[in-house]
Every structure is written in structure tokens, then in C-alpha cells.
C-alpha atoms as a PDB file:
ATOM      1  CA  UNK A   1       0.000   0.000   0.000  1.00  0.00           C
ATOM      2  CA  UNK A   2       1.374   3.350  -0.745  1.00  0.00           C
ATOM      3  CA  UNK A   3       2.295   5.846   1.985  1.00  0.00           C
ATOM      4  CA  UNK A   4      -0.555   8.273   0.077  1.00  0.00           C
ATOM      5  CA  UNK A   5      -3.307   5.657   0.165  1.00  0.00           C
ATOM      6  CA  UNK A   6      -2.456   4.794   3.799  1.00  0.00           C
ATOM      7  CA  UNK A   7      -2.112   8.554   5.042  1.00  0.00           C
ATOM      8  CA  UNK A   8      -6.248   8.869   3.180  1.00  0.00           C
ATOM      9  CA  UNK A   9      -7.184   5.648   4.931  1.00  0.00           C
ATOM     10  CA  UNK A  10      -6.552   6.992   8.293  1.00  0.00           C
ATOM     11  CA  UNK A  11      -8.402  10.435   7.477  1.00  0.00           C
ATOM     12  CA  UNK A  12     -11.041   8.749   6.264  1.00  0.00           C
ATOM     13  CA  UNK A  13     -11.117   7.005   9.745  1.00  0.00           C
ATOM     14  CA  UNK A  14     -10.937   9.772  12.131  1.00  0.00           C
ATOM     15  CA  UNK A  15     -13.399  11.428   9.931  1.00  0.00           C
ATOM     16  CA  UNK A  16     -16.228   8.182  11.112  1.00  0.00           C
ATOM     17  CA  UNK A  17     -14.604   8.821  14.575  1.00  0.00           C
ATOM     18  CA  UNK A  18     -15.947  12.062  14.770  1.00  0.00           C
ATOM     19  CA  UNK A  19     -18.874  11.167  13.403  1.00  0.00           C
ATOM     20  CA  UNK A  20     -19.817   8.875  16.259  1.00  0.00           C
ATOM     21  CA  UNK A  21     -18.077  11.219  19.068  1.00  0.00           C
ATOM     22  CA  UNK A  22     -21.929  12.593  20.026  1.00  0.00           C
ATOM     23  CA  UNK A  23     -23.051   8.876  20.489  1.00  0.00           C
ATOM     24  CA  UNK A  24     -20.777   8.097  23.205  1.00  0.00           C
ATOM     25  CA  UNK A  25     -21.872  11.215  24.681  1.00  0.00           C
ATOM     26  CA  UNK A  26     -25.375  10.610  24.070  1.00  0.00           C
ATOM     27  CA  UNK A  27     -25.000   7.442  26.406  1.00  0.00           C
ATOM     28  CA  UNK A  28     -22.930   8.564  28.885  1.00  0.00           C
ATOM     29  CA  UNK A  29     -25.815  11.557  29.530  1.00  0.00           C
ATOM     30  CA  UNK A  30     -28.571   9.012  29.064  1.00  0.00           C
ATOM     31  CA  UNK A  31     -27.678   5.562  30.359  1.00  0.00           C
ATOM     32  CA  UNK A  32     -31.344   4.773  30.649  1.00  0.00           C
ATOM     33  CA  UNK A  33     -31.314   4.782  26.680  1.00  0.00           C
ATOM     34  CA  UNK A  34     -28.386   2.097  26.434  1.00  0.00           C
ATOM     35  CA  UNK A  35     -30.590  -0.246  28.986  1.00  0.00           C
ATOM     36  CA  UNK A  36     -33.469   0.438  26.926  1.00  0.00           C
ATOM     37  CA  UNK A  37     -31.178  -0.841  23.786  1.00  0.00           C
ATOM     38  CA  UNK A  38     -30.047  -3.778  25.073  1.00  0.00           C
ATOM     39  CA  UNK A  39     -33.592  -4.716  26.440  1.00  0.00           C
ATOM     40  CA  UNK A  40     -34.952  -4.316  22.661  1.00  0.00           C
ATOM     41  CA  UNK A  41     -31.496  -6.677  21.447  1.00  0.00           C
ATOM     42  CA  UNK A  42     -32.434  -9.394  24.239  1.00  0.00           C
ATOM     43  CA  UNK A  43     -36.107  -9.458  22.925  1.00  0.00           C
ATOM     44  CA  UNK A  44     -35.018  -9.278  19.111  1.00  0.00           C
ATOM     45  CA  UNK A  45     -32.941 -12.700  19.982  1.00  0.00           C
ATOM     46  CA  UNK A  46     -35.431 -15.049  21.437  1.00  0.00           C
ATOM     47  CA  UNK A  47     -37.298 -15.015  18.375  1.00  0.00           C
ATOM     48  CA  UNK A  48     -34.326 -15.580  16.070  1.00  0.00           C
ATOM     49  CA  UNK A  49     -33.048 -18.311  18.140  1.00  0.00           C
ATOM     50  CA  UNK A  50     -36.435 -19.859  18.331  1.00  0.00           C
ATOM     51  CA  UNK A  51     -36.536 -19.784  14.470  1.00  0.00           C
ATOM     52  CA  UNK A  52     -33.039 -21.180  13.996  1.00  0.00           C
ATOM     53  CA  UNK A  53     -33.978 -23.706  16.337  1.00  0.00           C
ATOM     54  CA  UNK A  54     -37.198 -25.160  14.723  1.00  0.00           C
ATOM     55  CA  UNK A  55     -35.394 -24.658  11.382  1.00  0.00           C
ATOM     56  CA  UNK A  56     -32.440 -27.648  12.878  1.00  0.00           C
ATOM     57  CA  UNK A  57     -35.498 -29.684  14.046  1.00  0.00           C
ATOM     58  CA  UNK A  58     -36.724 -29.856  10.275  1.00  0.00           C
ATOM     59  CA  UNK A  59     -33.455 -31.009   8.986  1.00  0.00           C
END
């Protein structure tokens, strides 16, 4: 990789860095919200597991 190309790669990431600065914020000011995430993440994977797991019984 050239020196040039590397030198844009990290911009290019501490450009997305700063993009997502606020969101670390966000949940230090509101841990509430972060709880609230990982409540909806628990409840997303039941059904996926239960799916994956009727989908083995099939086979």
C-alpha cells in the first residue's frame, strides 16, 4: 500500500470517529437509553433463536 493511500485511509477514519463522538456522549448523559437498547437486542434474539432452532429440528 502506498504511503498516500495509507495517510487517506486513516483520514477517512478519524473522519467516522468524529462522526460517532456525540453517540458516546449521548449514552454517557442518558444511560437509561443504552438499557433500553439492550432490552430491545435481548427481545429481538429469542425469536431468532427460536426460528433457527425449529429450522435444525426440520433437517
Amino acid at each position: 500500500m502506498e504511503p498516500y493511500l495509507q495517510l487517506e485511509s486513516v483520514r477517512k477514519l478519524n473522519r467516522d470517529i468524529k462522526e460517532y463522538e456525540p453517540h458516546f456522549s449521548d449514552v454517557a448523559e442518558n444511560p437509561l437509553g443504552l438499557v433500553i437498547g439492550c432490552r430491545n437486542a435481548c427481545l429481538l434474539v429469542i425469536p431468532i433463536w427460536t426460528v433457527i432452532f425449529w429450522i435444525e429440528s426440520k433437517i
